[in-house]
N, C-alpha and C. Protein backbone atom coordinates (compact mmCIF):
# COMPACT_ATOMS: atom_id res chain seq x y z
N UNK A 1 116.81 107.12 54.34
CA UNK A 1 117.70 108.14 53.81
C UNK A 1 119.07 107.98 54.45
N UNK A 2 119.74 108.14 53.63
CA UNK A 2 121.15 108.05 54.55
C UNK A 2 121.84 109.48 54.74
N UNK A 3 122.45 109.09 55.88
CA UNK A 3 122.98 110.41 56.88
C UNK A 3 124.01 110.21 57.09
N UNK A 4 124.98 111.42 57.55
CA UNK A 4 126.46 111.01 57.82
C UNK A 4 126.30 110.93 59.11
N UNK A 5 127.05 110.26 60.09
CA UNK A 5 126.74 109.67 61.47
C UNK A 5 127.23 111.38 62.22
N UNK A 6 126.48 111.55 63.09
CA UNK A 6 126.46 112.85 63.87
C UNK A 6 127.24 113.20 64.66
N UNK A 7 128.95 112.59 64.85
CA UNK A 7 130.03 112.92 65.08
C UNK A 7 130.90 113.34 63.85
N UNK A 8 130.42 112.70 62.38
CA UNK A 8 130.62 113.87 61.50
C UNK A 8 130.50 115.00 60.96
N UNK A 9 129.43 115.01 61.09
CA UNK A 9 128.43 116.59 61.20
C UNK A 9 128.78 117.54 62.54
N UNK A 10 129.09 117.49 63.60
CA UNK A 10 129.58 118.01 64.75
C UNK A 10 131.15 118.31 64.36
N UNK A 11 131.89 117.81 63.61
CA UNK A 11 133.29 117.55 63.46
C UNK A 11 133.20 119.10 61.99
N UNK A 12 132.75 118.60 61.17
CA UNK A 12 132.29 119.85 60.19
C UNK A 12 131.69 120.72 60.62
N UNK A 13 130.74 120.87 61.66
CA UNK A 13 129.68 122.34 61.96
C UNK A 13 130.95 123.08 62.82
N UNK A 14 131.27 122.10 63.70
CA UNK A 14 132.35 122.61 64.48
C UNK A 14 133.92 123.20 64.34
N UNK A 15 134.34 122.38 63.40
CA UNK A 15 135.31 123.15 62.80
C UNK A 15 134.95 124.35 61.97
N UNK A 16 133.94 124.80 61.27
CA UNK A 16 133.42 125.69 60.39
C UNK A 16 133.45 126.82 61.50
N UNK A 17 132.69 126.68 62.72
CA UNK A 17 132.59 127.44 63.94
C UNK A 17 134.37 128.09 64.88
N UNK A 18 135.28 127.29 64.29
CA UNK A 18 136.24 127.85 65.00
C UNK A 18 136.95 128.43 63.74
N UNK A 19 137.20 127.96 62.54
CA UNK A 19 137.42 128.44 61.32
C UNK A 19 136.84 128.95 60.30
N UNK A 20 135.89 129.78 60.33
CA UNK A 20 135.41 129.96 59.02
C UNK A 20 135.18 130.26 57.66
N UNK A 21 136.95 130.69 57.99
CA UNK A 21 137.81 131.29 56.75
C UNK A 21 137.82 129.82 55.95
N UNK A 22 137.79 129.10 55.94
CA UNK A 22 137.88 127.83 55.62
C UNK A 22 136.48 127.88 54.27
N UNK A 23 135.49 128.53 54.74
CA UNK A 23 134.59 128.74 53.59
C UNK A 23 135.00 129.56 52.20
N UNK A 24 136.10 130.52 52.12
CA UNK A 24 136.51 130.96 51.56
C UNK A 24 137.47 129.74 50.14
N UNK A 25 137.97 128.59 50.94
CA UNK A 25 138.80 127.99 50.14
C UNK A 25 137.80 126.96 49.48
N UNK A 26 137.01 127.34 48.36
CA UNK A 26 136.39 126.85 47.66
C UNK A 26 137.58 125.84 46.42
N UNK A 27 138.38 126.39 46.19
CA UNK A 27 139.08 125.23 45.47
C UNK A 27 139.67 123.81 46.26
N UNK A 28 139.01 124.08 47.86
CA UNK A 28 139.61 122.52 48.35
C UNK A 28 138.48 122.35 48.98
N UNK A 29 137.35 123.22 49.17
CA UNK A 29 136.33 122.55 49.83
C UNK A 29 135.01 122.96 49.48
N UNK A 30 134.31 122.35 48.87
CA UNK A 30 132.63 123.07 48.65
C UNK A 30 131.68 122.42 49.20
N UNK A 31 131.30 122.97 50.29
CA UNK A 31 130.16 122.78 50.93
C UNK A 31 129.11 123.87 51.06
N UNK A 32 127.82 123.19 51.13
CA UNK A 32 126.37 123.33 50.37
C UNK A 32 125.56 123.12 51.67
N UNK A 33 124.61 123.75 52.22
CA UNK A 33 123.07 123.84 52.64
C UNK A 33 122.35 122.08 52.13
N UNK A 34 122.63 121.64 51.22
CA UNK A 34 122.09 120.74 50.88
C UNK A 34 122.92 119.68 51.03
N UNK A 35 124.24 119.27 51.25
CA UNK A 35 125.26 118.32 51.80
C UNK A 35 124.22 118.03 53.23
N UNK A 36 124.03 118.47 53.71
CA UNK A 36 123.26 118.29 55.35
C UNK A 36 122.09 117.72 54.88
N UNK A 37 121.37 116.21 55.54
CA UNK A 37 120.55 116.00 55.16
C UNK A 37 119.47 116.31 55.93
N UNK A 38 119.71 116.74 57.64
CA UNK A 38 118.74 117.10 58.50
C UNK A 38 118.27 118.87 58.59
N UNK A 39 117.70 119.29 58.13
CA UNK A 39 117.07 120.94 58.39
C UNK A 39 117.66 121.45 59.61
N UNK A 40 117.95 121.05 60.68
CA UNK A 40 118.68 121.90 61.92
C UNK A 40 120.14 122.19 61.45
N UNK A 41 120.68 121.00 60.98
CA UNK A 41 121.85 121.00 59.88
C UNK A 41 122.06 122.01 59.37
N UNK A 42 121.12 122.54 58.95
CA UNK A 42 121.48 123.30 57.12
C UNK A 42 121.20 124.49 57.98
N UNK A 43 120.01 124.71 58.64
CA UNK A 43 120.19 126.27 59.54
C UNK A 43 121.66 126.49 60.03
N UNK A 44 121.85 125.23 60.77
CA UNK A 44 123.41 125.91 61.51
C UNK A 44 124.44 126.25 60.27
N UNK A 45 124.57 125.31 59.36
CA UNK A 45 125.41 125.51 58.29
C UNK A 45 125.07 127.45 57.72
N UNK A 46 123.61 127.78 57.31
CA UNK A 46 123.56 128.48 57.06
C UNK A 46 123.47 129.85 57.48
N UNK A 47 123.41 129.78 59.09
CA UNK A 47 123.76 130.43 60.21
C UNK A 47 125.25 130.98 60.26
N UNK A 48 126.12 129.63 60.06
CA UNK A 48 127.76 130.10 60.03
C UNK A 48 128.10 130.64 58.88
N UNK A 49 127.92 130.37 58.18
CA UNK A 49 128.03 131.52 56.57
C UNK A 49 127.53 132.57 56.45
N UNK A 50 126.63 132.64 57.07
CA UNK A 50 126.07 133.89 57.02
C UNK A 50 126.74 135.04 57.97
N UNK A 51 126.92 134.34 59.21
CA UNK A 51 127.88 134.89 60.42
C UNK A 51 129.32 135.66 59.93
N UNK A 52 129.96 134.22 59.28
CA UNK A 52 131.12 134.50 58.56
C UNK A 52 130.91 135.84 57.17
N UNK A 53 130.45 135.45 56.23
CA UNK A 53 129.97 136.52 55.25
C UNK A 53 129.85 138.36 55.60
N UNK A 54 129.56 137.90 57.13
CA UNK A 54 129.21 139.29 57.78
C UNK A 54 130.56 140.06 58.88
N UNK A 55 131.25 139.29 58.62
CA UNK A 55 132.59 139.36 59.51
C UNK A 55 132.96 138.61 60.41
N UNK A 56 132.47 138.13 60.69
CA UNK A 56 132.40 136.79 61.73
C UNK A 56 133.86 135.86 61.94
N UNK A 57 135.00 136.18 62.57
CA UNK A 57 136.07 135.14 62.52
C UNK A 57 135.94 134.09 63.59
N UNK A 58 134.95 134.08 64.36
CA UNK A 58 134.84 132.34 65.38
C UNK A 58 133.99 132.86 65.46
N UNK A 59 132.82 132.01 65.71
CA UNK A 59 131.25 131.82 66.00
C UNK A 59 131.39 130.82 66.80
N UNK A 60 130.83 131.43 67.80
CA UNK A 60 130.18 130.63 68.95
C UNK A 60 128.57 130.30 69.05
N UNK A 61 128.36 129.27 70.10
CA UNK A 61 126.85 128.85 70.08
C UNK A 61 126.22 129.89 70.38
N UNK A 62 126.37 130.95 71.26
CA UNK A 62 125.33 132.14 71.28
C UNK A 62 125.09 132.76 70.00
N UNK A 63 126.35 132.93 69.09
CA UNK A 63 126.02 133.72 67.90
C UNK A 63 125.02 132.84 66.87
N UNK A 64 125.06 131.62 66.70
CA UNK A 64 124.00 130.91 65.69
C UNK A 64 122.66 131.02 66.36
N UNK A 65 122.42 130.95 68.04
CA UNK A 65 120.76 131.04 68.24
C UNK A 65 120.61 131.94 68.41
N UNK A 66 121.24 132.99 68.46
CA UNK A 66 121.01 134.57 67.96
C UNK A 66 120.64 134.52 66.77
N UNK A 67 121.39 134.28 65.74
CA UNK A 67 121.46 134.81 64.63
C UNK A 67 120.16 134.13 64.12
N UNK A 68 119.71 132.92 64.27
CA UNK A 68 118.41 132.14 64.53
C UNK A 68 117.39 132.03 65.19
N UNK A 69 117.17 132.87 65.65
CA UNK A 69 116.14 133.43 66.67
C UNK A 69 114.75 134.36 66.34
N UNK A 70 114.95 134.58 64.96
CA UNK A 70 114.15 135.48 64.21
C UNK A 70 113.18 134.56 63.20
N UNK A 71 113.69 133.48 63.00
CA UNK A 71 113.37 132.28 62.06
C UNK A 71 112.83 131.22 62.93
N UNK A 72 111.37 131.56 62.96
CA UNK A 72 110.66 130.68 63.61
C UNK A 72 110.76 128.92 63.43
N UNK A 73 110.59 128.30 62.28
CA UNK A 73 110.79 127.31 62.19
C UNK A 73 112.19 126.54 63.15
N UNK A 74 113.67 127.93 62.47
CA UNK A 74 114.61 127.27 63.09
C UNK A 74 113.98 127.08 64.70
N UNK A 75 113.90 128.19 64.98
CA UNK A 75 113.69 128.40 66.54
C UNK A 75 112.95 127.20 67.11
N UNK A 76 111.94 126.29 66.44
CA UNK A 76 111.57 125.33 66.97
C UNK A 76 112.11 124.10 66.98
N UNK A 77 112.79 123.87 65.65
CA UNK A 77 114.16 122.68 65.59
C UNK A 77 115.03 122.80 66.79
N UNK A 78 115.42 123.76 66.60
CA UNK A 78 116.70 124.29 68.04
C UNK A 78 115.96 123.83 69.11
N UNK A 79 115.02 124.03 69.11
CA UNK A 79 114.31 123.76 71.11
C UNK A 79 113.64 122.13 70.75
N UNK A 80 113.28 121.27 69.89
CA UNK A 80 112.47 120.50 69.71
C UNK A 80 113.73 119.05 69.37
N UNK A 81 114.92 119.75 69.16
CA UNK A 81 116.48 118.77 69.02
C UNK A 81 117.28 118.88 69.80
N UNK A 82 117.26 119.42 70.44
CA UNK A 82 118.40 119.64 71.19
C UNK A 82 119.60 120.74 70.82
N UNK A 83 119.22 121.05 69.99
CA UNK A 83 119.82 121.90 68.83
C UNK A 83 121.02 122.94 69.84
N UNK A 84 120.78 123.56 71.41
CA UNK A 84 121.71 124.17 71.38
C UNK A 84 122.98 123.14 71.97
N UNK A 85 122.39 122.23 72.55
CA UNK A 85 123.38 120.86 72.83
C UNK A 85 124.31 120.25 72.34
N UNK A 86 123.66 120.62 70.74
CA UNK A 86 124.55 119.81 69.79
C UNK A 86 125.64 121.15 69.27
N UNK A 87 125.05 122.38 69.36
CA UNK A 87 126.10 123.00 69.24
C UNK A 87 127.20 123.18 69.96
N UNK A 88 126.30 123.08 71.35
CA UNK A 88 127.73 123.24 72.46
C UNK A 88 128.78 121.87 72.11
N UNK A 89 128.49 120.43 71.79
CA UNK A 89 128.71 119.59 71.41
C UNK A 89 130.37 119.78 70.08
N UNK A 90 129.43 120.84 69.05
CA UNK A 90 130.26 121.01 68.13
C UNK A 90 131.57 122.24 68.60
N UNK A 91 131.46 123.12 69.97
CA UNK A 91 132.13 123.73 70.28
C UNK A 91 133.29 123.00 70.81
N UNK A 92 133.10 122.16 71.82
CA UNK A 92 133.74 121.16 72.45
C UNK A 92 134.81 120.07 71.86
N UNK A 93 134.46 119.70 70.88
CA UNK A 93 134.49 118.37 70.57
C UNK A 93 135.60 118.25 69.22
N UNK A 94 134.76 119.49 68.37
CA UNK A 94 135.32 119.55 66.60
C UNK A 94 136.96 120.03 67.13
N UNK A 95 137.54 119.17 65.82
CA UNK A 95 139.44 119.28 66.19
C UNK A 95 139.66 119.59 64.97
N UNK A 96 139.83 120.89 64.43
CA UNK A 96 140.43 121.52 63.38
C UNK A 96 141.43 120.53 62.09
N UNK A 97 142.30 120.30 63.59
CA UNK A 97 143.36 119.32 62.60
C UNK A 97 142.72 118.49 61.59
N UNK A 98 141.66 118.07 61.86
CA UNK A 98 140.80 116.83 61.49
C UNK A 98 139.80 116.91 60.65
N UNK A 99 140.28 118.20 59.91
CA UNK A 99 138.92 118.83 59.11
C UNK A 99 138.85 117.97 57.36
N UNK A 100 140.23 117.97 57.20
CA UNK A 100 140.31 117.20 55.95
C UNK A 100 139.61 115.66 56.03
N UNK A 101 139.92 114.93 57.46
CA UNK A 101 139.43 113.61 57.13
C UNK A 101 138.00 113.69 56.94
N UNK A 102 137.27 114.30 58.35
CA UNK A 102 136.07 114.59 58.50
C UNK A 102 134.71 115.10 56.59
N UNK A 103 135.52 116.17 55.99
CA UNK A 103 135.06 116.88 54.98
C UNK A 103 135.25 115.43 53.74
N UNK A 104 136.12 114.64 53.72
CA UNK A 104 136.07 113.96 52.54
C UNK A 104 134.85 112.71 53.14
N UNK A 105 134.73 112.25 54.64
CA UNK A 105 133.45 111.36 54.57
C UNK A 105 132.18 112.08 54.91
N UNK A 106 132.09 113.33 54.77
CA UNK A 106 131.20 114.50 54.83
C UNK A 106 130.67 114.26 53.33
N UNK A 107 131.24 114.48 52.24
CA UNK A 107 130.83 114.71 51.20
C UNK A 107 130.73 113.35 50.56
N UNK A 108 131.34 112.04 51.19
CA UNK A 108 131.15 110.56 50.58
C UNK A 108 129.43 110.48 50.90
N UNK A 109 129.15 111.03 52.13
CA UNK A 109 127.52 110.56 52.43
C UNK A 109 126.87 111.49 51.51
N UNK A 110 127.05 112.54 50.88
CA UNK A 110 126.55 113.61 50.72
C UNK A 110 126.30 113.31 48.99
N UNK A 111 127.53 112.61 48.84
CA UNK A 111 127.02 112.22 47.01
C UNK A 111 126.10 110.68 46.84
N UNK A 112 126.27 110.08 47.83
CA UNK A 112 125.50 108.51 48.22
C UNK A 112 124.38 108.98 48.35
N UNK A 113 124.30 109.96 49.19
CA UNK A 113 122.34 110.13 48.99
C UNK A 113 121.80 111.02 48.24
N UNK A 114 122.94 111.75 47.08
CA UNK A 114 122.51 111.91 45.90
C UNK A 114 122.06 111.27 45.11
N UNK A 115 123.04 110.45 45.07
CA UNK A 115 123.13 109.01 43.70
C UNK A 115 121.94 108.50 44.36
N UNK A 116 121.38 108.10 45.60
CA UNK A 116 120.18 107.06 46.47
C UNK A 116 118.91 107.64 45.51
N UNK A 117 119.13 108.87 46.26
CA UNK A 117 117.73 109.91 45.57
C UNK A 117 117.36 110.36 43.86
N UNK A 118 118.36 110.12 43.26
CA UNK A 118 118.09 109.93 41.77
C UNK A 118 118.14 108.53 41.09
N UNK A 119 118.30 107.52 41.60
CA UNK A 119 117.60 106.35 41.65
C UNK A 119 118.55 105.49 41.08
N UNK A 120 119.78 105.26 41.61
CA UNK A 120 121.19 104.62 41.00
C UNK A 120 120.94 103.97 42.39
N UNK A 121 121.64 102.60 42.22
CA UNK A 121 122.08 101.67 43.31
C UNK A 121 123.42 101.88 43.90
N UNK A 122 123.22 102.18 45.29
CA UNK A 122 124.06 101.99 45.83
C UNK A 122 125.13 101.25 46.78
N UNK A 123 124.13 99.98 46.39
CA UNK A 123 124.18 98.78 47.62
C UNK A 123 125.80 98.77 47.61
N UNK A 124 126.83 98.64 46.59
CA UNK A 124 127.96 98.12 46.10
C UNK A 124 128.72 99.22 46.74
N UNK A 125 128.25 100.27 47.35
CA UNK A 125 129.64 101.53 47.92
C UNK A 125 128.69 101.72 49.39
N UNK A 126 127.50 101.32 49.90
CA UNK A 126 126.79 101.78 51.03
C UNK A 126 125.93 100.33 51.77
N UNK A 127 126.50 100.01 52.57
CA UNK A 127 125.33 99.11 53.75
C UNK A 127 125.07 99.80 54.77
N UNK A 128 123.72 100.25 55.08
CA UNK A 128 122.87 100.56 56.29
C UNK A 128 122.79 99.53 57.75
N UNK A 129 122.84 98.23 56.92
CA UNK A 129 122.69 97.44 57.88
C UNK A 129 123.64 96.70 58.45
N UNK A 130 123.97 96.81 59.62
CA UNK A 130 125.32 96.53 60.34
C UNK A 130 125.26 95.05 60.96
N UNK A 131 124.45 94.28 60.45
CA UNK A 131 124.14 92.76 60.59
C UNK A 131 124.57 92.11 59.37
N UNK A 132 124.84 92.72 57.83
CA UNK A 132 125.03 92.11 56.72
C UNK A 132 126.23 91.83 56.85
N UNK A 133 126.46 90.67 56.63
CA UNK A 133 127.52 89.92 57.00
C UNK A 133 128.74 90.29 56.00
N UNK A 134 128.38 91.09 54.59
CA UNK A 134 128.98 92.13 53.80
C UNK A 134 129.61 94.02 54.48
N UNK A 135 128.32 94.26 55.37
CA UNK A 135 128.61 95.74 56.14
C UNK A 135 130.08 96.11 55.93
N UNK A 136 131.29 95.41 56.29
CA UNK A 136 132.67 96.17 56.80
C UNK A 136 132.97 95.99 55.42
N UNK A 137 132.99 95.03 54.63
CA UNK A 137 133.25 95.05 53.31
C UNK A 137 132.74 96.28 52.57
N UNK A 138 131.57 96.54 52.21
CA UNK A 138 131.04 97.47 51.76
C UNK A 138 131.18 98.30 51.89
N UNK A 139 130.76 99.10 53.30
CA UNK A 139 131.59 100.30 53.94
C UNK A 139 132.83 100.70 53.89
């Protein structure tokens, strides 16, 4: 399955976490629960929307394993991934400025393993394998 590499996902969870008004601008950005291809993913995603939705103007890592703490499954992703690591990770790290680059190869992985999963080839826009002597081409 292909994934967006997990300094992109930290770069998006994290900017979402210092901005979340940013969910509001649906005419420049739509992001989905299902763009995330990993389940800890889509909790946090759906953790900060929900946060935000509720008044929420910065969310911090206490507020998502709070707000996730009631939801057993999450609760075991979070402890079984590292899950509050990667948030502190996304606190740290995500640079606002950088939300546009981040969100357009956010959603390049996000339609590739659409197109993967409904059964279109993608060899010609995606290499996995970083030995194909094609990889930088492709990519």
């Amino acid at each position: 399955m292909i994934e967006a590499p997990r300094k992109i996902i930290i770069q998006i969870l994290g900017s979402l976490m210092q901005r979340p008004s940013i969910l509001n601008e649906t005419d420049k950005y739509q992001i989905e629960p299902n763009d995330f291809s990993r389940q800890l993913d889509k909790y946090f995603y759906s953790a900060i929307y929900n946060l935000y939705v509720n008044g929420a103007e910065k969310i911090h890592t206490v507020d998502i394993d709070q707000y996730l703490q009631d939801n057993l499954a999450a609760k075991e992703l979070i402890e079984n991934e590292k899950g509050i690591q990667m948030l502190q990770d996304c606190e740290s790290y995500a640079e606002f400025g950088n939300f546009n680059y981040y969100y357009n190869s956010f959603k390049k992985f996000a339609l590739l393993r659409e197109l993967e999963k409904t059964g279109h080839d993608i060899s010609n826009f995606y290499c996995e394998n970083p030995l194909d002597p094609d990889y930088n081409k492709i990519n």
